[in-house]
N, C-alpha and C. Protein backbone atom coordinates (compact mmCIF):
# COMPACT_ATOMS: atom_id res chain seq x y z
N UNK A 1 0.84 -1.18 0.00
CA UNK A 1 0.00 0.00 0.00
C UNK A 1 0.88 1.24 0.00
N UNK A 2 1.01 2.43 -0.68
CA UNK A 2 1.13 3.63 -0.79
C UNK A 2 0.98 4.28 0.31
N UNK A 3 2.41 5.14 0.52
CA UNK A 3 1.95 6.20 1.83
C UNK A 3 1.21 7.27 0.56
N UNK A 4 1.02 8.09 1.73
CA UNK A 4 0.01 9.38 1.35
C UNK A 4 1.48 10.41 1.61
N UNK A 5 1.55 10.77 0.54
CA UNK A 5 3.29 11.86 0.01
C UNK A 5 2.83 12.82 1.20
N UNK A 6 1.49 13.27 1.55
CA UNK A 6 1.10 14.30 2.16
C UNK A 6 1.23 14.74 3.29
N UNK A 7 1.13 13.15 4.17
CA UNK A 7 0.20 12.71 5.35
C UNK A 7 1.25 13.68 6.47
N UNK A 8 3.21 13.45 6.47
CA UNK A 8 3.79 14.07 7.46
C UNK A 8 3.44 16.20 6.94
N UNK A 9 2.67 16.53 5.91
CA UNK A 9 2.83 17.82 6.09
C UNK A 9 1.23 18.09 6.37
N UNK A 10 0.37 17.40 6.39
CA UNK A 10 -0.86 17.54 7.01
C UNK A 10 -0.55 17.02 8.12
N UNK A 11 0.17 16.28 9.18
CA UNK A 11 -0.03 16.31 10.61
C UNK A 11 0.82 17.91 11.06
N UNK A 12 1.79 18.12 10.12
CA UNK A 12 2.56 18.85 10.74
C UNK A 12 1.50 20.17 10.86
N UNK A 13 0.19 20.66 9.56
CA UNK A 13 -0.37 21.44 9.91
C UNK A 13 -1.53 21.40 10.78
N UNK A 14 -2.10 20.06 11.13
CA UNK A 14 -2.66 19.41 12.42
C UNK A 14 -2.30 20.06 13.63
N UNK A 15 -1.05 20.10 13.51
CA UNK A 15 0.01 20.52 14.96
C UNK A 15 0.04 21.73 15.41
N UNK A 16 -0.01 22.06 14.31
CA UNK A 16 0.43 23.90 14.50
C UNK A 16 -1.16 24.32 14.42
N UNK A 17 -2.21 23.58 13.86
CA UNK A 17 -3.90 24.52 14.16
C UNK A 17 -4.14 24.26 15.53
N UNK A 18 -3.73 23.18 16.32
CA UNK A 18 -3.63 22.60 17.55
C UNK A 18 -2.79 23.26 18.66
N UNK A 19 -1.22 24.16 18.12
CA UNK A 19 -1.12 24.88 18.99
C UNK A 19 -2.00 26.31 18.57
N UNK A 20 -2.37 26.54 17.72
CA UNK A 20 -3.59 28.23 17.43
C UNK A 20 -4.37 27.73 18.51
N UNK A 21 -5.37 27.20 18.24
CA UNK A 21 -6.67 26.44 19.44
C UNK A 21 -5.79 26.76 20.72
N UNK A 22 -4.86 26.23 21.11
CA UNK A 22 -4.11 25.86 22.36
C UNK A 22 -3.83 27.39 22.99
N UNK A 23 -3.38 28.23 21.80
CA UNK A 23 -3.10 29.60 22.14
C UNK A 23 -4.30 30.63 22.47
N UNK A 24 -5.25 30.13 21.70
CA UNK A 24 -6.03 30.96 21.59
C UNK A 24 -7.12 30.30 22.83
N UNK A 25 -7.51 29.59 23.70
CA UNK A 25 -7.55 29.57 24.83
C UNK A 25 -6.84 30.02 25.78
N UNK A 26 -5.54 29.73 25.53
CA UNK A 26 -4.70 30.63 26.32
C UNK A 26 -4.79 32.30 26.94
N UNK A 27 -5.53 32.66 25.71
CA UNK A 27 -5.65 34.15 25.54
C UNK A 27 -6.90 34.89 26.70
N UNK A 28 -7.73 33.55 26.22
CA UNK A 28 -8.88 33.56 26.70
C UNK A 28 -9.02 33.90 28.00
N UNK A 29 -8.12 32.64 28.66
CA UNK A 29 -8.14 32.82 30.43
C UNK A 29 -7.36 33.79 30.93
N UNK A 30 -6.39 34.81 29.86
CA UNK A 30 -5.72 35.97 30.63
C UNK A 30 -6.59 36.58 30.26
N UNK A 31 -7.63 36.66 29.15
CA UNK A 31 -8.19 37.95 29.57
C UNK A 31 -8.91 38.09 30.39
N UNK A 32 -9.68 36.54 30.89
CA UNK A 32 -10.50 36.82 31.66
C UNK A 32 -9.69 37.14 33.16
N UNK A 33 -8.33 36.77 33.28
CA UNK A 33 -7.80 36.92 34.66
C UNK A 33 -7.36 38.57 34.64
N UNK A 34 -7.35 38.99 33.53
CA UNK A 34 -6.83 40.82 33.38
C UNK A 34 -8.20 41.30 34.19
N UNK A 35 -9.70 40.99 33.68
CA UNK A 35 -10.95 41.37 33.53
C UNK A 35 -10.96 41.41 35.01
N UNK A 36 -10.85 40.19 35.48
CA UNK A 36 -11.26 39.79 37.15
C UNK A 36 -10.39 40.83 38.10
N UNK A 37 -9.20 40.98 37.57
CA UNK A 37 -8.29 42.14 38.38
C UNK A 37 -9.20 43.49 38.46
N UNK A 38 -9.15 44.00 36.98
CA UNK A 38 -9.52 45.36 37.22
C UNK A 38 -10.84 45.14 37.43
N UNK A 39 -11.46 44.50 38.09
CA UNK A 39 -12.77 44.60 38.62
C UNK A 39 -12.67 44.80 40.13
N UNK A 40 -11.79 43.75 40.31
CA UNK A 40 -11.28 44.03 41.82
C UNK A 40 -10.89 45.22 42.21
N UNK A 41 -10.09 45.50 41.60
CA UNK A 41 -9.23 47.18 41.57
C UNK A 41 -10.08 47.51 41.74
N UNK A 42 -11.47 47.86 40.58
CA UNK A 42 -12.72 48.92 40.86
C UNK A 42 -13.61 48.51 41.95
N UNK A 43 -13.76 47.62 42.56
CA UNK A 43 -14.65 47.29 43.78
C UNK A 43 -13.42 47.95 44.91
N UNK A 44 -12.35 47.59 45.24
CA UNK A 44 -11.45 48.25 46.53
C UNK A 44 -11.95 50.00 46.18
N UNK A 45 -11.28 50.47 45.11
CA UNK A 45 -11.73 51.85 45.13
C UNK A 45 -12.77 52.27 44.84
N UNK A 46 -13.96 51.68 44.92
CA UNK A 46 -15.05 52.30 44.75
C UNK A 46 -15.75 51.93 46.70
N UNK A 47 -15.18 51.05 47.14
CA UNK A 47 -15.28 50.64 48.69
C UNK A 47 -14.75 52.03 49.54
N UNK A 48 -13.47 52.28 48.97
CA UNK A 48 -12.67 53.44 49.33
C UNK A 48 -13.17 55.15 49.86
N UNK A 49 -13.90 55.47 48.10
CA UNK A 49 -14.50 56.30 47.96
C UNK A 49 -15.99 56.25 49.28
N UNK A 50 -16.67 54.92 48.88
CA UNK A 50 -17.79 54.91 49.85
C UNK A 50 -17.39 55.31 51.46
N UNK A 51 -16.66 54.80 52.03
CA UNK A 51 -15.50 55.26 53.11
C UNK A 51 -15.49 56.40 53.72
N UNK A 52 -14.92 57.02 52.30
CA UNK A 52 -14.30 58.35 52.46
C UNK A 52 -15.62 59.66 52.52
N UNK A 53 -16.72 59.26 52.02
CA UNK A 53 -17.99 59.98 51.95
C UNK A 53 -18.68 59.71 53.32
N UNK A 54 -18.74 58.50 53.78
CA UNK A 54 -19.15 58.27 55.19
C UNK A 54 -18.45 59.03 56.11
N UNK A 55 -17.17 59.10 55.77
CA UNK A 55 -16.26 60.08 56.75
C UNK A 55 -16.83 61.70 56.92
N UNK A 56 -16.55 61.96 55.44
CA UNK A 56 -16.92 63.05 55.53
C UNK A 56 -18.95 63.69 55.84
N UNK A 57 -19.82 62.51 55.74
CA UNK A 57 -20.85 63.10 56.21
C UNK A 57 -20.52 62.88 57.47
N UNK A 58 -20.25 62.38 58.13
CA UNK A 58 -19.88 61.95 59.88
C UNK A 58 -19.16 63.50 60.58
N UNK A 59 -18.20 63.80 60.01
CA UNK A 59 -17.55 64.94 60.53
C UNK A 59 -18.52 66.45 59.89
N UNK A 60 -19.60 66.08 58.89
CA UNK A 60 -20.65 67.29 58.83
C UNK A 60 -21.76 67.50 59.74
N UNK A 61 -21.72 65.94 60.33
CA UNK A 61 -23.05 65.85 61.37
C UNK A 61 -22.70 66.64 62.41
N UNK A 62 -21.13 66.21 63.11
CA UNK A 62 -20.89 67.03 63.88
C UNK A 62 -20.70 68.15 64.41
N UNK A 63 -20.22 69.04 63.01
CA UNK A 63 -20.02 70.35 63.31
C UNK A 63 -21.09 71.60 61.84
N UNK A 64 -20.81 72.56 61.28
CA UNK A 64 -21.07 73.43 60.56
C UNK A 64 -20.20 73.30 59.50
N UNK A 65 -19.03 72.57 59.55
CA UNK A 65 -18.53 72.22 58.51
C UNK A 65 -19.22 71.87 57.23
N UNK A 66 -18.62 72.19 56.31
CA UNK A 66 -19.38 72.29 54.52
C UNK A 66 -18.36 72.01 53.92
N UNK A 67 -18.10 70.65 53.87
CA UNK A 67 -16.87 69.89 53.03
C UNK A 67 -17.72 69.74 51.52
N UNK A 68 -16.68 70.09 50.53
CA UNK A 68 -17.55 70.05 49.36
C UNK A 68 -17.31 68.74 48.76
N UNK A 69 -18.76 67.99 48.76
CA UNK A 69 -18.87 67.16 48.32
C UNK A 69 -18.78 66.79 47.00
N UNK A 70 -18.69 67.55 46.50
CA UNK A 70 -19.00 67.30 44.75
C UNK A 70 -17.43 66.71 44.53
N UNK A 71 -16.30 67.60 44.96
CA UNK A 71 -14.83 67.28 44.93
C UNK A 71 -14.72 65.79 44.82
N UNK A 72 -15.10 65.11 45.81
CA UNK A 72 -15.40 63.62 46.37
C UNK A 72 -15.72 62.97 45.16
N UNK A 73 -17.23 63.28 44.44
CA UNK A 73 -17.89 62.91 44.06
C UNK A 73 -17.45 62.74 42.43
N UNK A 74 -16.51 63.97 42.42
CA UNK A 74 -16.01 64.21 40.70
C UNK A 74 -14.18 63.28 40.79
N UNK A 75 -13.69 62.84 41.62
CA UNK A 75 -12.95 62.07 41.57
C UNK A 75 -13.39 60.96 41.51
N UNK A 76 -14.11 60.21 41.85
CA UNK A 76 -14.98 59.08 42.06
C UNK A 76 -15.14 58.85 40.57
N UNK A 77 -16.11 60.21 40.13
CA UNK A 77 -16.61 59.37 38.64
C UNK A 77 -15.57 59.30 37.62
N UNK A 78 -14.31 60.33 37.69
CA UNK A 78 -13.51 60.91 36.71
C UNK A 78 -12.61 59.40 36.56
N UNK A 79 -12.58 58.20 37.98
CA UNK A 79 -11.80 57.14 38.44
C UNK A 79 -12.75 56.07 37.72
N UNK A 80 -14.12 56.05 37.90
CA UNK A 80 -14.77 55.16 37.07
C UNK A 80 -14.69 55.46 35.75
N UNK A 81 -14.87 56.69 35.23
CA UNK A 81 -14.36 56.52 33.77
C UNK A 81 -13.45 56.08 33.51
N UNK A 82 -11.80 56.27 34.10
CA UNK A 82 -10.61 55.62 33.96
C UNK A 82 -10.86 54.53 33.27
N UNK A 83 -11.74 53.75 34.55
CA UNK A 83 -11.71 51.72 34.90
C UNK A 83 -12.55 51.80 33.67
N UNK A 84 -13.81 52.24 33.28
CA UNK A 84 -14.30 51.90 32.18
C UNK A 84 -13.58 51.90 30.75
N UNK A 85 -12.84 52.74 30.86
CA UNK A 85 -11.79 53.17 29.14
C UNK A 85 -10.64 52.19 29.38
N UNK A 86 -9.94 51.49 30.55
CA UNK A 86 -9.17 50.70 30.44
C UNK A 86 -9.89 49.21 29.93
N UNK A 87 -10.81 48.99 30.46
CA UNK A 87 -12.17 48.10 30.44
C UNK A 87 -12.31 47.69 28.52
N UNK A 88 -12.73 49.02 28.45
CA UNK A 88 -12.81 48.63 27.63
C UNK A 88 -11.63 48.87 26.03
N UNK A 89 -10.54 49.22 26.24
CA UNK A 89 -9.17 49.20 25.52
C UNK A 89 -8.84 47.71 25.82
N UNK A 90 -9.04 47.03 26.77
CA UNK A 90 -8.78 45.72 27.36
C UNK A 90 -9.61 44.65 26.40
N UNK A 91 -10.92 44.94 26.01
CA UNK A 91 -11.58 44.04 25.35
C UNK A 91 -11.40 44.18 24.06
N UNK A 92 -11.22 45.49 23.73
CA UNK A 92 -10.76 45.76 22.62
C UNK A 92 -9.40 44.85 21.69
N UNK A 93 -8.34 45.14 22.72
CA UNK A 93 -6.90 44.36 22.43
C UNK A 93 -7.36 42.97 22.40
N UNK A 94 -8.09 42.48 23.09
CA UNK A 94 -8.10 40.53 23.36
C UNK A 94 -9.24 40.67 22.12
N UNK A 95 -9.91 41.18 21.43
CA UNK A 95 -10.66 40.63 20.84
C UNK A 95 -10.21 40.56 18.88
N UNK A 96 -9.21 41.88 18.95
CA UNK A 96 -8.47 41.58 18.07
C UNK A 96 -7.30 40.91 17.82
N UNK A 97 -6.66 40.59 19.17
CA UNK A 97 -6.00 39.38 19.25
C UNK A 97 -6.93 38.12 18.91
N UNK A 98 -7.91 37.85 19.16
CA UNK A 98 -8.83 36.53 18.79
C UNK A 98 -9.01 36.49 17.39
N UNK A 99 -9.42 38.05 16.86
CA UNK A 99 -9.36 37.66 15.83
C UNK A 99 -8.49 37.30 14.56
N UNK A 100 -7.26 37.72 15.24
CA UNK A 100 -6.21 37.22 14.26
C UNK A 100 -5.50 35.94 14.48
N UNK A 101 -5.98 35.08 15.82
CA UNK A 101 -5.26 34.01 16.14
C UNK A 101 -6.56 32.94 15.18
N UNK A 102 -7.88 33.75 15.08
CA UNK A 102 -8.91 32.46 14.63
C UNK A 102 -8.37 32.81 12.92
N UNK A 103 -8.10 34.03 12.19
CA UNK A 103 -7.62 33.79 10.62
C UNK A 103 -6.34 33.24 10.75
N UNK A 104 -5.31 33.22 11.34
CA UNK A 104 -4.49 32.10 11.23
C UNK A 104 -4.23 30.64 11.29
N UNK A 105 -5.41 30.47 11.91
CA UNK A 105 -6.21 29.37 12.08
C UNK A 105 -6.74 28.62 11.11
N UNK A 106 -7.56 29.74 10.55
CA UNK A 106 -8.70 28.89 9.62
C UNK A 106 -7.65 28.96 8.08
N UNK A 107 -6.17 30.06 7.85
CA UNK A 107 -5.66 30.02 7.52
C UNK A 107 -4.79 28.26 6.67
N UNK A 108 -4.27 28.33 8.18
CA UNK A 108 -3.60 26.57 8.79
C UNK A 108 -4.54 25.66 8.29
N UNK A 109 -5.88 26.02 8.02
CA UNK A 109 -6.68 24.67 8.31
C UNK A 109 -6.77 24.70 6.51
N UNK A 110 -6.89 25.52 5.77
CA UNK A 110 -6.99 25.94 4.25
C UNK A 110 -5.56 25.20 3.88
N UNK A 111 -5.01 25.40 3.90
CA UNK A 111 -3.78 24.89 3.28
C UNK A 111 -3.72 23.48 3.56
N UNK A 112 -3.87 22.95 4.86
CA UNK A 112 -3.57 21.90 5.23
C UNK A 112 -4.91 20.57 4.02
N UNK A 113 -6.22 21.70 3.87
CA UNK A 113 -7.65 21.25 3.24
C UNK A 113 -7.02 21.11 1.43
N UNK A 114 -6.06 22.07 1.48
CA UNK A 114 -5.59 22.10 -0.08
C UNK A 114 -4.69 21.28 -0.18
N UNK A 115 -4.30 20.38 0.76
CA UNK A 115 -2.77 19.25 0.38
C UNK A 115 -3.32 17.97 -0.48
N UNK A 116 -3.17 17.53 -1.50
CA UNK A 116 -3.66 16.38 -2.71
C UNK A 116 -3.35 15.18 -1.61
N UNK A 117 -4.21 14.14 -1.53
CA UNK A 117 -4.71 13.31 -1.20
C UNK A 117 -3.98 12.34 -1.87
N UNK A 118 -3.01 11.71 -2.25
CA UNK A 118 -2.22 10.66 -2.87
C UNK A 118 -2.35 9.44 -2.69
């Protein structure tokens, strides 16, 4: 019986769509471990902020003091916009990373689909 002339350069592209897949999960679970961070990050400082507003109504109860709250209030959001624009520059990068690890992919898998069958 006839080998197949083909067969060692179709496993070899077997191998390499197998490490894409392999990578491209890979990608997957850092982004989701990047995602899980800066969420954390934004729950501590948004805990922070809550804190820091309790403080300051606490020390208004007590006296005539007129701490301006808005100050508080415009760091707070100016910090959630931050987390949101990193947020989302973050999904941005992993998703065009996905998409160039899946056309190299389907790339690998074309060539390997075009090798003659012998």
């Amino acid at each position: 019986m006839a080998r197949d002339k083909n067969a060692d350069k179709r496993l070899e592209y077997n191998r390499k769509i197998a490490a894409k897949e392999l990578e491209s999960d890979e990608l997957y679970l850092e982004e989701r471990q990047a995602k899980n961070q800066i969420e954390s990050f934004e729950t501590v400082i948004m805990q922070g902020f809550r804190k820091l507003q309790e403080i300051e109504d606490n020390i208004n109860k007590r006296g005539n003091l007129s701490w301006d709250y808005d100050e508080t209030f415009q760091k707070q959001k100016y910090l959630s916009n931050v987390i949101r624009q990193q947020q989302e520059g973050l999904e941005y990068s992993y998703k065009n990373a996905r998409f160039q690890l899946e056309n190299e992919r389907e790339q690998l898998q074309r060539e390997r689909d075009n090798l003659a069958w012998d």
